[in-house]
C-alpha atoms as a PDB file:
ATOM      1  CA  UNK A   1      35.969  73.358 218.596  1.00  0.00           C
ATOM      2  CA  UNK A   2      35.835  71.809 215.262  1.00  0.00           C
ATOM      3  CA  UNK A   3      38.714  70.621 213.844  1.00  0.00           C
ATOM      4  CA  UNK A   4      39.342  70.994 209.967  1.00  0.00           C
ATOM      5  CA  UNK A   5      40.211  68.374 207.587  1.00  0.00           C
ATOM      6  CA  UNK A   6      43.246  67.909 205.935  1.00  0.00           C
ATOM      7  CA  UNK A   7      44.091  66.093 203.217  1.00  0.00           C
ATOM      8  CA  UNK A   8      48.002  65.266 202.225  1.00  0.00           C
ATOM      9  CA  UNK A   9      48.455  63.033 199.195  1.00  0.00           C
ATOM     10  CA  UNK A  10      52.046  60.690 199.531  1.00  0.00           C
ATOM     11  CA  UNK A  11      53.606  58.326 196.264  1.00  0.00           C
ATOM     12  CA  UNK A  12      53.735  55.058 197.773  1.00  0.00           C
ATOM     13  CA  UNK A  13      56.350  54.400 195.194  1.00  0.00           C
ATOM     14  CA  UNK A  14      54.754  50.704 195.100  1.00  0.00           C
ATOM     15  CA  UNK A  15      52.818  49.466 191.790  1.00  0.00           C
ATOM     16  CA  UNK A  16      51.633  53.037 190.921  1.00  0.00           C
ATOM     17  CA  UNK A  17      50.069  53.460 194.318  1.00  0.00           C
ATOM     18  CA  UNK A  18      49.095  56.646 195.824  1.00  0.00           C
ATOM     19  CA  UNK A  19      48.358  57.130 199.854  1.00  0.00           C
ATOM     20  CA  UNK A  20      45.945  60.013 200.592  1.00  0.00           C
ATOM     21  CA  UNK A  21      45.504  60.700 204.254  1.00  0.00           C
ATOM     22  CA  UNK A  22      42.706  62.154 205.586  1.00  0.00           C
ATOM     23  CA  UNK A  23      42.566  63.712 209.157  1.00  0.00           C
ATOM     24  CA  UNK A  24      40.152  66.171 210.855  1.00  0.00           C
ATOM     25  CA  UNK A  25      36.103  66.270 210.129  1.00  0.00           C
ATOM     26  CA  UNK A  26      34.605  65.285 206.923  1.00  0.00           C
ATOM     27  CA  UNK A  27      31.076  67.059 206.497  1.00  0.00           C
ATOM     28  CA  UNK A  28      28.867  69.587 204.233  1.00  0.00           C
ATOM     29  CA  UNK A  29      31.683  72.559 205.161  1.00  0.00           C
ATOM     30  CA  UNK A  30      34.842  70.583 204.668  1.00  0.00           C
ATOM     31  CA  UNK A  31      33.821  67.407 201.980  1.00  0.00           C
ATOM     32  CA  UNK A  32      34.379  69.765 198.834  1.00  0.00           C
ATOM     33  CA  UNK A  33      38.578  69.234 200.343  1.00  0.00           C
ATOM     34  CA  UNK A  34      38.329  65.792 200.761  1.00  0.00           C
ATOM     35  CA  UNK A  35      36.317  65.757 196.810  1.00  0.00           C
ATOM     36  CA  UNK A  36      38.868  67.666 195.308  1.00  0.00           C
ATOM     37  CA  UNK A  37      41.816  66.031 196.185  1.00  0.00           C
ATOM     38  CA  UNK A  38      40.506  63.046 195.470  1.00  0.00           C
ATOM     39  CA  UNK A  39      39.324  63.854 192.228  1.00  0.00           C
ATOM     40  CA  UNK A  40      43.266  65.230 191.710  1.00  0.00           C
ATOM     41  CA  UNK A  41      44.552  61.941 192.083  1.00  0.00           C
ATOM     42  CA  UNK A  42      42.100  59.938 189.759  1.00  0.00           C
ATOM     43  CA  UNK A  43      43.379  62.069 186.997  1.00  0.00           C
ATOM     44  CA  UNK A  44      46.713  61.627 187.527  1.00  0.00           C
ATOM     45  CA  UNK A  45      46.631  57.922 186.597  1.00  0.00           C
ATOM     46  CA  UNK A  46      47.511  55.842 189.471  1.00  0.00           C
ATOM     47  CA  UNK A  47      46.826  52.519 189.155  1.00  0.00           C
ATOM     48  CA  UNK A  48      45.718  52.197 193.424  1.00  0.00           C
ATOM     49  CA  UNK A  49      44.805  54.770 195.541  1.00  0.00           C
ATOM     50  CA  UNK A  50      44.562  53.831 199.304  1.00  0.00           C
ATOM     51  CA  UNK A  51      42.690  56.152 201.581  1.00  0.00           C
ATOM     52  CA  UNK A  52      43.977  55.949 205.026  1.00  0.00           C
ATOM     53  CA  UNK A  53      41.011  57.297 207.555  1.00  0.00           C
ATOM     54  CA  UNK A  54      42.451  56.723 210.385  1.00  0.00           C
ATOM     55  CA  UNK A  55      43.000  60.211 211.572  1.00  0.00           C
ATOM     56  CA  UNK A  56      39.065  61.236 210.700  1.00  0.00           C
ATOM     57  CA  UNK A  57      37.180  62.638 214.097  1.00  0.00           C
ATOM     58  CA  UNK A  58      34.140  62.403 212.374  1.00  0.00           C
ATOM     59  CA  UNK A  59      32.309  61.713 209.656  1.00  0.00           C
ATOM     60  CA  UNK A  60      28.829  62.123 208.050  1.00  0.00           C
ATOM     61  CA  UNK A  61      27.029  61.266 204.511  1.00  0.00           C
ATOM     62  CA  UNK A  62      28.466  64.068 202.854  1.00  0.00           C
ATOM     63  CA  UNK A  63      32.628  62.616 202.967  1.00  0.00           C
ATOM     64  CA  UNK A  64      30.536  59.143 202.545  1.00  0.00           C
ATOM     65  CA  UNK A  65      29.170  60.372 199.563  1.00  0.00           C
ATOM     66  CA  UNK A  66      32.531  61.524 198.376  1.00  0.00           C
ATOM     67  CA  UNK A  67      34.201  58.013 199.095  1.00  0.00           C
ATOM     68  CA  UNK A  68      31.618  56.539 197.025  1.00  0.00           C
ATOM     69  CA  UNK A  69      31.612  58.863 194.351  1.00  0.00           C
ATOM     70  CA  UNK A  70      35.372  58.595 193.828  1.00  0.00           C
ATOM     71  CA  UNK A  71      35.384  55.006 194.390  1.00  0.00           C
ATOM     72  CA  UNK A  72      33.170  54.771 191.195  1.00  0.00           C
ATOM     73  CA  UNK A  73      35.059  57.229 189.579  1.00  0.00           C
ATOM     74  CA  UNK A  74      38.277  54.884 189.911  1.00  0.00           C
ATOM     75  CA  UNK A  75      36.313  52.041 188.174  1.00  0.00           C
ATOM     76  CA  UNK A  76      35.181  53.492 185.563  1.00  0.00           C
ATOM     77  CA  UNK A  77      38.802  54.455 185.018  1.00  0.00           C
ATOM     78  CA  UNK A  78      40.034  51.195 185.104  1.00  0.00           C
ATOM     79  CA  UNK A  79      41.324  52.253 188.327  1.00  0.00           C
ATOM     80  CA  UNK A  80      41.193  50.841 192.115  1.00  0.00           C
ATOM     81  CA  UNK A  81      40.421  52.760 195.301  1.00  0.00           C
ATOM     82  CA  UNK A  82      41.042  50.866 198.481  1.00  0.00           C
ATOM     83  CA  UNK A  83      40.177  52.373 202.356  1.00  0.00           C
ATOM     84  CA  UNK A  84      43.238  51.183 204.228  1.00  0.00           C
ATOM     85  CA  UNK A  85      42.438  52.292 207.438  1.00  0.00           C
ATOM     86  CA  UNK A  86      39.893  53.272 209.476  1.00  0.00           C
ATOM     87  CA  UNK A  87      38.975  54.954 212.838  1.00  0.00           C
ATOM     88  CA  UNK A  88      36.451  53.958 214.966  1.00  0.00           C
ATOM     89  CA  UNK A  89      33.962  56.765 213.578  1.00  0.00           C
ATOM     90  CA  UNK A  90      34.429  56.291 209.856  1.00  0.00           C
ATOM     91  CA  UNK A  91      34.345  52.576 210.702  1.00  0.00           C
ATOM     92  CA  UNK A  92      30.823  53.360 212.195  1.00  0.00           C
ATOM     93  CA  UNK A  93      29.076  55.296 209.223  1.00  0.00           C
ATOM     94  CA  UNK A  94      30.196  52.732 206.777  1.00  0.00           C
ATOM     95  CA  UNK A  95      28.713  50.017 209.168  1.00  0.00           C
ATOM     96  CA  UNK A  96      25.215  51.594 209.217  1.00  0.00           C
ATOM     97  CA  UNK A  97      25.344  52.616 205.457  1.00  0.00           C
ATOM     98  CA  UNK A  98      25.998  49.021 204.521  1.00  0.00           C
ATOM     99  CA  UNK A  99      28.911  49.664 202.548  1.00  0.00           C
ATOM    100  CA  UNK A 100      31.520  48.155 205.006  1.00  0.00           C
ATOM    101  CA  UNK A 101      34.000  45.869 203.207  1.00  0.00           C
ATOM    102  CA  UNK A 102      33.342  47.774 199.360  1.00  0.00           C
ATOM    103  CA  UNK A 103      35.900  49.471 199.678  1.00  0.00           C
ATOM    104  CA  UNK A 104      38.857  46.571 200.674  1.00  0.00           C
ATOM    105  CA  UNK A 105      39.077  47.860 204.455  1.00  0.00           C
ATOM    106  CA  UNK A 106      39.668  45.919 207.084  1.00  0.00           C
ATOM    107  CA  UNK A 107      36.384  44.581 208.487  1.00  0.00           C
END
């Protein structure tokens, strides 16, 4: 059975950083979540947003897309977006995609 994503956004209280933690599947049916939240958080300011992964099942180009989307997005805003941790199937797409280590995870 598939298990939905949820996303819960937490003030680290540190430097104006922001934790959002993702859990569950990010794909076509469930990345427009992961997007919006995301997109939530770059408009409210904070300085460092850390996106903690580690409770992702799975994950395909769509929620890649997203990460890399937002991650520009945070740029352009003078902003930085940081993937704190990983699990081993997030860890996997970025691997293959090439973008492992753009985003200030652990390698």
């Amino acid at each position: 059975m598939k298990q939905r994503a949820e996303v819960r956004v937490e003030a680290a209280g540190r430097n104006g950083e922001v934790v959002v933690h993702v859990s569950g599947e990010i794909d076509m049916s469930t990345a427009s979540l992961f997007r919006d939240r995301l997109t939530e958080v770059i408009q409210t300011n904070h300085n460092t947003v850390v996106v903690d992964l580690a409770d992702v099942t799975f994950m395909d180009s769509t929620g890649l897309a997203v990460l890399l989307q937002a991650h520009q997005r945070f740029e352009a805003s003078g902003g930085r977006l940081v993937v704190g941790r990983t699990s081993h199937a997030v860890a996997r797409v970025l691997g293959v995609a090439g973008v492992k280590g753009r985003f200030g995870e652990p390698n």
